[in-house]
Protein backbone atom coordinates (compact mmCIF):
# COMPACT_ATOMS: atom_id res chain seq x y z
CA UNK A 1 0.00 0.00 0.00
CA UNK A 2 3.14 2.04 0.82
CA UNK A 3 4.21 1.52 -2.46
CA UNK A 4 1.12 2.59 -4.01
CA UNK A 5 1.31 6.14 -2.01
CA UNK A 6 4.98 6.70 -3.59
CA UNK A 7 3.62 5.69 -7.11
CA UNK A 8 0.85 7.66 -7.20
CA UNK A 9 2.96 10.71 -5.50
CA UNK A 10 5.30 10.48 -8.64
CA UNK A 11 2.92 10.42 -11.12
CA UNK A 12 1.53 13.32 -9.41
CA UNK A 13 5.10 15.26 -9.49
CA UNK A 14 5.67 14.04 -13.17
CA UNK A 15 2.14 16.13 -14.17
CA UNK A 16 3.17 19.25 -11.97
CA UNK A 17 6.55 19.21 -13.88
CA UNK A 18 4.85 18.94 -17.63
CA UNK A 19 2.36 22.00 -16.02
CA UNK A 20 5.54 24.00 -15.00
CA UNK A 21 6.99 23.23 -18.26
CA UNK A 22 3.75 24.23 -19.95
CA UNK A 23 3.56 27.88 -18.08
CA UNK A 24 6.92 28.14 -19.70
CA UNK A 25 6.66 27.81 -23.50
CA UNK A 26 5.38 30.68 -25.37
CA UNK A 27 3.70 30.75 -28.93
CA UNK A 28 1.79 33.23 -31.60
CA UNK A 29 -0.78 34.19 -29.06
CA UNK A 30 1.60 33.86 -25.98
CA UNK A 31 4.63 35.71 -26.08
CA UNK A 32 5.35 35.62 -22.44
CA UNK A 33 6.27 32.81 -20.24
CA UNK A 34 3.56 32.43 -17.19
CA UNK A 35 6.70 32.21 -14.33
CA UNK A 36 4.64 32.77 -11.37
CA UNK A 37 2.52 29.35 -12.68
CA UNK A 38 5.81 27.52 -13.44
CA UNK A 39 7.34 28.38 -9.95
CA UNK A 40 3.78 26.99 -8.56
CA UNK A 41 3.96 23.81 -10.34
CA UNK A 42 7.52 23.29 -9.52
CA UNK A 43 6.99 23.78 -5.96
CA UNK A 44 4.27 21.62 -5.83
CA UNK A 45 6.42 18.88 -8.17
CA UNK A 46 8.81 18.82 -5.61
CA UNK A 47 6.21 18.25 -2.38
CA UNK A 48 4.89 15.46 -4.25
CA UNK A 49 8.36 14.42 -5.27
CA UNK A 50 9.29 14.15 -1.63
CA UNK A 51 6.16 12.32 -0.01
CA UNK A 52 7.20 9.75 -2.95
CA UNK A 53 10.75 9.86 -1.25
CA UNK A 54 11.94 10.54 -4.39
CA UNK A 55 14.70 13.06 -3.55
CA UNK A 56 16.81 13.66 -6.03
CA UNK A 57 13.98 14.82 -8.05
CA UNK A 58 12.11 16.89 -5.25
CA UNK A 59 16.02 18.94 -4.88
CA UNK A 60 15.82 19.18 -8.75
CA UNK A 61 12.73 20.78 -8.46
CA UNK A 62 13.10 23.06 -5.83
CA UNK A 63 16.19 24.26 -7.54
CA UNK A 64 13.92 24.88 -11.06
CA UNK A 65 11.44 26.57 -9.16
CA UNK A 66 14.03 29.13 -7.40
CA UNK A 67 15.32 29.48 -10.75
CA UNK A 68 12.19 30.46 -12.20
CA UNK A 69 11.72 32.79 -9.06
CA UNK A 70 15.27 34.95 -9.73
CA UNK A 71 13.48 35.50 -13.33
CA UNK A 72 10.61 37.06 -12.06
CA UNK A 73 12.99 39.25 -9.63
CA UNK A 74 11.77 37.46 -6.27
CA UNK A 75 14.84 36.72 -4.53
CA UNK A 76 13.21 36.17 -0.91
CA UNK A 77 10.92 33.01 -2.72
CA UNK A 78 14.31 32.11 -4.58
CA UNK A 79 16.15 31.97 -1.25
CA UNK A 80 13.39 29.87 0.21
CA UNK A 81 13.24 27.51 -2.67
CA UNK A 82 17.03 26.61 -2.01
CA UNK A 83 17.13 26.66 1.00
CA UNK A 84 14.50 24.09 0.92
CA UNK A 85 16.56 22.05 -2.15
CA UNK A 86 19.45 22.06 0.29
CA UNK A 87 17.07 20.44 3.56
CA UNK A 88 16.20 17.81 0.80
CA UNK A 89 19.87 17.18 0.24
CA UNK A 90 20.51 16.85 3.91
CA UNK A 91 17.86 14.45 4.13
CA UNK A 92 19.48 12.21 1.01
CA UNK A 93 23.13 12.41 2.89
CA UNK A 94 24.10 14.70 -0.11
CA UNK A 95 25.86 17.15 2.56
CA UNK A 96 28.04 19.08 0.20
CA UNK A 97 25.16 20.16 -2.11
CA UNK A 98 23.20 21.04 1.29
CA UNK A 99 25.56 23.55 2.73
CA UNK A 100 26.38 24.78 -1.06
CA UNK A 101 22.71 25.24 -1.82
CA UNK A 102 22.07 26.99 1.97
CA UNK A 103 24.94 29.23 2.02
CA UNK A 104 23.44 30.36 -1.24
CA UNK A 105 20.44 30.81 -0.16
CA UNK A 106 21.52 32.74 2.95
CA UNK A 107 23.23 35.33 0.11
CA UNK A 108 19.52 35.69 -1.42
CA UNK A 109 18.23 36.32 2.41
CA UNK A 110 20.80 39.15 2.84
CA UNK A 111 20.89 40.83 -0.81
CA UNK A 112 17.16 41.02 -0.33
CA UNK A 113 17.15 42.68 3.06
CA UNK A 114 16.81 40.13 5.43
CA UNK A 115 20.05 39.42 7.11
CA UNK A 116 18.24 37.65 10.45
CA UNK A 117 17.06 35.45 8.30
CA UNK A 118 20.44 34.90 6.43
CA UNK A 119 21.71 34.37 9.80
CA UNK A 120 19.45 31.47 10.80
CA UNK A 121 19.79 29.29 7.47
CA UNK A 122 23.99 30.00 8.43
CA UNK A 123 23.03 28.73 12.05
CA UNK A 124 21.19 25.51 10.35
CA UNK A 125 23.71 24.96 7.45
CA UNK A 126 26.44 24.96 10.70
CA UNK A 127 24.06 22.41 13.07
CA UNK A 128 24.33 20.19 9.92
CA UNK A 129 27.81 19.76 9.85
CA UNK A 130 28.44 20.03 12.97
CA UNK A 131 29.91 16.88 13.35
CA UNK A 132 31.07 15.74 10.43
CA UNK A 133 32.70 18.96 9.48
CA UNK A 134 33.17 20.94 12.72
CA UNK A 135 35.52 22.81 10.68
CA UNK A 136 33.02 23.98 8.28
CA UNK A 137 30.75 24.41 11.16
CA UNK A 138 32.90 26.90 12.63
CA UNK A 139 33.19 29.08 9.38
CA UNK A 140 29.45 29.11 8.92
CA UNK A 141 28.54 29.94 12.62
CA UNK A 142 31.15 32.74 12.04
CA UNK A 143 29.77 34.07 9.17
CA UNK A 144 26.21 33.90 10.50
CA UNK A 145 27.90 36.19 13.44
CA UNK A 146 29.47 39.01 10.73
CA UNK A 147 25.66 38.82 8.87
CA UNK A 148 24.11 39.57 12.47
CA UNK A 149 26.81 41.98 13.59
CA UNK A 150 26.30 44.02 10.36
CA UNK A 151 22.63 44.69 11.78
CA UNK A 152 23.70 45.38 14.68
CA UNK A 153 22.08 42.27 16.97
CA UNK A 154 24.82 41.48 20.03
CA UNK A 155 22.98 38.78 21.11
CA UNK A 156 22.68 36.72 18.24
CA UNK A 157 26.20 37.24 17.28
CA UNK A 158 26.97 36.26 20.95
CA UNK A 159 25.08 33.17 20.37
CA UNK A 160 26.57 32.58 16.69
CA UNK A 161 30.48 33.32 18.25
CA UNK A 162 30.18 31.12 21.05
CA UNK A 163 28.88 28.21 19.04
CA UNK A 164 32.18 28.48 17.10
CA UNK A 165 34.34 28.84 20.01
CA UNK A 166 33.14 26.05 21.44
CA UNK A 167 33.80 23.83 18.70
CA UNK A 168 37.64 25.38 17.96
CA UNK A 169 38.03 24.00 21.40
CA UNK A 170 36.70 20.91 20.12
CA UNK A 171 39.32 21.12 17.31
CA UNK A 172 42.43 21.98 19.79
CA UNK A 173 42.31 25.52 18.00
CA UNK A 174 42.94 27.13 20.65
CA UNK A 175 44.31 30.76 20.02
CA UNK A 176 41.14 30.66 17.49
CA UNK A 177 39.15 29.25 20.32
CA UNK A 178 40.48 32.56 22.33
CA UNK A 179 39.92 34.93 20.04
CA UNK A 180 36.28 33.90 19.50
CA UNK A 181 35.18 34.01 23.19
CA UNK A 182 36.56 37.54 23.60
CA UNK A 183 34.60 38.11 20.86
CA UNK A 184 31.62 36.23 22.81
CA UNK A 185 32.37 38.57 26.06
CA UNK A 186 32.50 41.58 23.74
CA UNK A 187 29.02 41.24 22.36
CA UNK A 188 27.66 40.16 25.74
CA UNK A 189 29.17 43.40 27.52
CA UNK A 190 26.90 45.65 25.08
CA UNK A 191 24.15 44.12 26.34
CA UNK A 192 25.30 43.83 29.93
CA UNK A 193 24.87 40.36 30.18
CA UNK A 194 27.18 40.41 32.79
CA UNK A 195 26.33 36.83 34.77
CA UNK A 196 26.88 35.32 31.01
CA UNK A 197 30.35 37.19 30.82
CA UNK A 198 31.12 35.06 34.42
CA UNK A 199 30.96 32.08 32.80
CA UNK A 200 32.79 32.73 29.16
CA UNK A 201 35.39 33.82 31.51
CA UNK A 202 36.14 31.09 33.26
CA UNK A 203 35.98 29.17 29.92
CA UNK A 204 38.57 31.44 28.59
CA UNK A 205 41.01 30.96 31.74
CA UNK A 206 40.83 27.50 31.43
CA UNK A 207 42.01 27.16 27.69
CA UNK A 208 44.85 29.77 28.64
CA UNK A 209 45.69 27.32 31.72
CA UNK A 210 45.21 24.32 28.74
CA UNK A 211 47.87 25.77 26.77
CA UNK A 212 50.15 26.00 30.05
CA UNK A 213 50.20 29.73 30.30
CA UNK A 214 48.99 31.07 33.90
CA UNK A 215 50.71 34.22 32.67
CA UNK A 216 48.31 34.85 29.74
CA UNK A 217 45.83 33.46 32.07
CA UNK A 218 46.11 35.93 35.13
CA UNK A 219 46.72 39.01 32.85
CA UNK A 220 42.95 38.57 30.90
CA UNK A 221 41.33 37.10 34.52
CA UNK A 222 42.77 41.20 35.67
CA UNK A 223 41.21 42.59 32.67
CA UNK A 224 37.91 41.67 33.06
CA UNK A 225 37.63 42.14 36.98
CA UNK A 226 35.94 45.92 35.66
CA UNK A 227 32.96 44.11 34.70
CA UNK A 228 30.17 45.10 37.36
CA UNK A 229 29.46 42.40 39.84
CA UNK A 230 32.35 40.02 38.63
CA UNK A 231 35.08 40.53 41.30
CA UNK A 232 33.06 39.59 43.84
CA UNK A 233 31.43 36.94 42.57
CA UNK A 234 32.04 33.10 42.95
CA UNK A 235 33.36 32.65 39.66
CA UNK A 236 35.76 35.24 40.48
CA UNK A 237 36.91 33.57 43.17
CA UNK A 238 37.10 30.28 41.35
CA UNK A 239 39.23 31.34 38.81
CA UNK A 240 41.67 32.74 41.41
CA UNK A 241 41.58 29.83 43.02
CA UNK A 242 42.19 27.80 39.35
CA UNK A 243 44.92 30.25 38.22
CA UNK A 244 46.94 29.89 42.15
CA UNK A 245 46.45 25.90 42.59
CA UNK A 246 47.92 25.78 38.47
CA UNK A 247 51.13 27.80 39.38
CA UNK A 248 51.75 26.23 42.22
CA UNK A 249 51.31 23.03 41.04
CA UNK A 250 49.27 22.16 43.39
CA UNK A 251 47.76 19.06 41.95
CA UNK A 252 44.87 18.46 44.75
CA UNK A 253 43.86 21.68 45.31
CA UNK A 254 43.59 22.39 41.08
CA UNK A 255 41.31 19.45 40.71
CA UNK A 256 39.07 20.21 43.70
CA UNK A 257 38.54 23.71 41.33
CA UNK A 258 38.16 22.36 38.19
CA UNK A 259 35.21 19.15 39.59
CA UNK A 260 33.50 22.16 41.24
CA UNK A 261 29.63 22.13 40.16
CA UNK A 262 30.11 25.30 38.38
CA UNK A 263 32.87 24.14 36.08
CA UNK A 264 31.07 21.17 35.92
CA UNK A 265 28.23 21.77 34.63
CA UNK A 266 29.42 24.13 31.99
CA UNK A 267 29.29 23.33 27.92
CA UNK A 268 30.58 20.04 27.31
CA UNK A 269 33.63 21.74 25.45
CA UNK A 270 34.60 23.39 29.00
CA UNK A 271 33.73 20.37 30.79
CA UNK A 272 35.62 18.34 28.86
CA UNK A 273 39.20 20.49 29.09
CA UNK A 274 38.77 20.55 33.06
CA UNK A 275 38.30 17.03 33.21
CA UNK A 276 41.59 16.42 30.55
CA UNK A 277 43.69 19.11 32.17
CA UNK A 278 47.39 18.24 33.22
CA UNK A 279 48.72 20.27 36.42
CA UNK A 280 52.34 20.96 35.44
CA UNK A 281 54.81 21.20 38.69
CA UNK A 282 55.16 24.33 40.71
CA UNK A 283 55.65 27.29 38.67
CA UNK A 284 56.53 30.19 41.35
CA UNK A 285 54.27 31.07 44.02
CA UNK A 286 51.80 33.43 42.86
CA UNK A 287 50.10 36.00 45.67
CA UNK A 288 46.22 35.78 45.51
CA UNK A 289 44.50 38.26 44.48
CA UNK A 290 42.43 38.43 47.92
CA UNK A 291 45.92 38.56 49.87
CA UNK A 292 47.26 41.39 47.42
CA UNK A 293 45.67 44.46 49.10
CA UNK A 294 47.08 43.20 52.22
CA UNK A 295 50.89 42.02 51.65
CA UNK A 296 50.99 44.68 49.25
CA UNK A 297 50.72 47.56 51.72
CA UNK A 298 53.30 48.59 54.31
CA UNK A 299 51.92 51.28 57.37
CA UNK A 300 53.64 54.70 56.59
CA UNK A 301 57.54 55.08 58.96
CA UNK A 302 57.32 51.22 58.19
CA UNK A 303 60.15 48.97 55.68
CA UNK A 304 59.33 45.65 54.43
CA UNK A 305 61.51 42.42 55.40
CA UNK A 306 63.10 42.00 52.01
CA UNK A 307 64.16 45.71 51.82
CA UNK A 308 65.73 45.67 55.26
CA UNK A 309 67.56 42.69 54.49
CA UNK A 310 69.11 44.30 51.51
CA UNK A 311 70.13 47.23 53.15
CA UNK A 312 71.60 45.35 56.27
CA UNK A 313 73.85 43.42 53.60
CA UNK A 314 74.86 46.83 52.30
CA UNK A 315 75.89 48.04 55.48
CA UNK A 316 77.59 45.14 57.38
CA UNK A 317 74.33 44.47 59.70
CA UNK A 318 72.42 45.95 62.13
CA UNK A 319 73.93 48.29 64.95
C-alpha cells in the first residue's frame, strides 16, 4: 500500500513538472512565459516528489522553481526555494550540495534585506555539519555572526560566536578558540549580560591554563575584573583559586577547582578540558589576588623584610 502512495505521488510530481513546463513555452498568441505558474507547479512537483521519497527529483525541483523565481525578480521566494533544495539534500546524505545550496540561499536572504534570516539558514547549514565537518561548522557559525553583527544584533552574534568557540576547542584551536570568546564577552558586555560574561570567563582561563600559560591566564582574569558584579562573585573567586592551585602546582587543590559544580556543569567543550587538564609542577608562588591588598601595603615610617635585608647586607648588619 506504501508503495502505491509513492507511485501515485510520482505520477503526481511528473504532471506538476509537464504544467511547469507548460507555463513556460510561449507561442503566436503567448509571447510571455507564465513564471509565477511555473514556480507553482515546480513547488508543488517537488512536495509530491518528496512524499514519494523521491529526492533527487524533489532537490531538482526546488532548484527549477528558485530558478524560475530569480526571473521574475523574487529573490526572498528564490532563497526559500534553495534553502529548501538544500534540507532535501541533507535528508538524502548529499551534505556538500546542502551547505552549497544553503549558504546560497543565505546570500539571497541578505541581498534582499533580510540578514536575520540569512543568519538562521547560516546557524542551520552549521548544526548540519556540525559533526562531520566541525571545521566547516565553525566558518558558517562565524559568518552567521558578521551577517548579524552588520545589523547590529549582540545577542545573536553572541550566540553565533560562542557556538564556534566552542567547537575550535573541540578542534584543539585554541588561540582561534580565544579569540572567539573575547569576541563572545565583547558582544555580551553591550548588552550587559554580565552573569553570562562570568561564565565565558572562566571558559577562557581555562584554555589559557590548557595551553600552560597562567601568565596569559592571570593578565585577561585582571582585565575583566571591571565588569560590574564580577570581582566579587564566585566565579571570580574560582578562577583565582584555578589560576593559584595551576602555578603552584598544586595538583589536589587544582582538581578540587576544576570538579567544582560550576565548572562542571558548563558546555561540554569546557567540561571536557577541566576534566583532561594536566597540572604541570610548581611554577613560582603566585600572591592571591584576595591577599594582594594586604601584603601589598606597608603602614607609613614602616620597611618591608626584604628591603631591610638588603640594606643590612649593604651596610655590614644591624647596629
Amino acid at each position: 500500500m506504501a508503495s502505491d502512495m509513492k507511485q501515485r505521488k510520482a505520477a503526481e510530481a511528473m504532471d506538476h513538472i509537464r504544467q511547469a513546463e507548460k507555463c513556460m513555452k510561449t507561442s503566436l498568441f503567448k509571447w510571455r512565459p507564465d513564471l509565477d505558474g511555473a514556480a507553482s507547479e515546480y513547488n508543488k512537483a517537488a512536495t509530491c516528489y518528496r512524499n514519494a521519497k523521491c529526492l533527487k527529483e524533489a532537490k531538482d525541483a526546488c532548484i527549477k522553481a528558485a530558478e524560475v523565481q530569480l526571473q521574475m525578480n523574487a529573490p526572498f521566494h528564490a532563497a526559500k526555494s534553495y534553502e529548501q533544495a538544500g534540507l532535501i539534500c541533507k535528508e538524502n546524505n548529499m551534505i556538500e550540495d546542502s551547505i552549497n545550496l544553503m549558504e546560497y540561499a543565505a546570500k539571497l536572504f541578505q541581498e534582499d534585506g533580510s540578514p536575520d534570516t540569512a543568519a538562521l539558514v547560516l546557524d542551520r547549514a552549521a548544526k548540519i555539519v556540525e559533526i562531520s565537518h566541525p571545521t566547516k561548522s565553525v566558518q558558517l557559525f562565524q559568518k552567521a555572526c558578521d551577517v548579524s553583527e552588520l545589523e547590529d544584533k549582540p545577542r545573536q552574534c553572541a550566540e553565533f560566536i560562542g557556538k564556534a568557540a566552542r567547537l575550535l576547542i573541540h578542534l584543539q584551536k585554541y588561540d582561534e578558540a580565544l579569540t572567539a570568546l573575547k569576541r563572545e564577552i565583547d558582544f555580551l558586555a553591550s548588552v550587559e549580560n554580565f552573569p553570562a560574561i562570568s561564565r565565558v570567563l572562566i571558559g577562557a582561563i581555562l584554555v589559557y591554563l590548557k595551553q600552560g600559560d597562567p601568565v596569559g591566564a592571570e593578565q585577561f582574569y585582571n582585565s575583566a575584573l571591571g565588569y560590574p558584579g564580577f570581582g566579587d562573585s564566585e566565579e571570580a573567586a574560582l578562577i583565582d583559586e584555578l589560576i593559584q592551585t595551576y602555578s603552584d602546582g598544586d595538583e589536589e587543590g587544582c582538581r578540587a577547582a576544576l570538579s567544582s559544580p560550576t565548572i562542571k556543569f558548563m558546555d561540554n567543550a569546557f567540561a571536557k578540558l577541566a576534566r583532561d587538564m594536566e597540572i604541570p609542577a610548581g611554577m613560582g608562588r603566585r600572591v592571591p589576588r584576595h591577599q594582594e591588598a594586604v601584603s601589598g601595603s606597608v603602614a607609613p615610617g614602616q620597611t618591608s623584610r626584604a628591603q631591610l635585608d638588603e640594606d643590612d647586607l649593604e651596610e655590614g648588619g644591624l647596629c
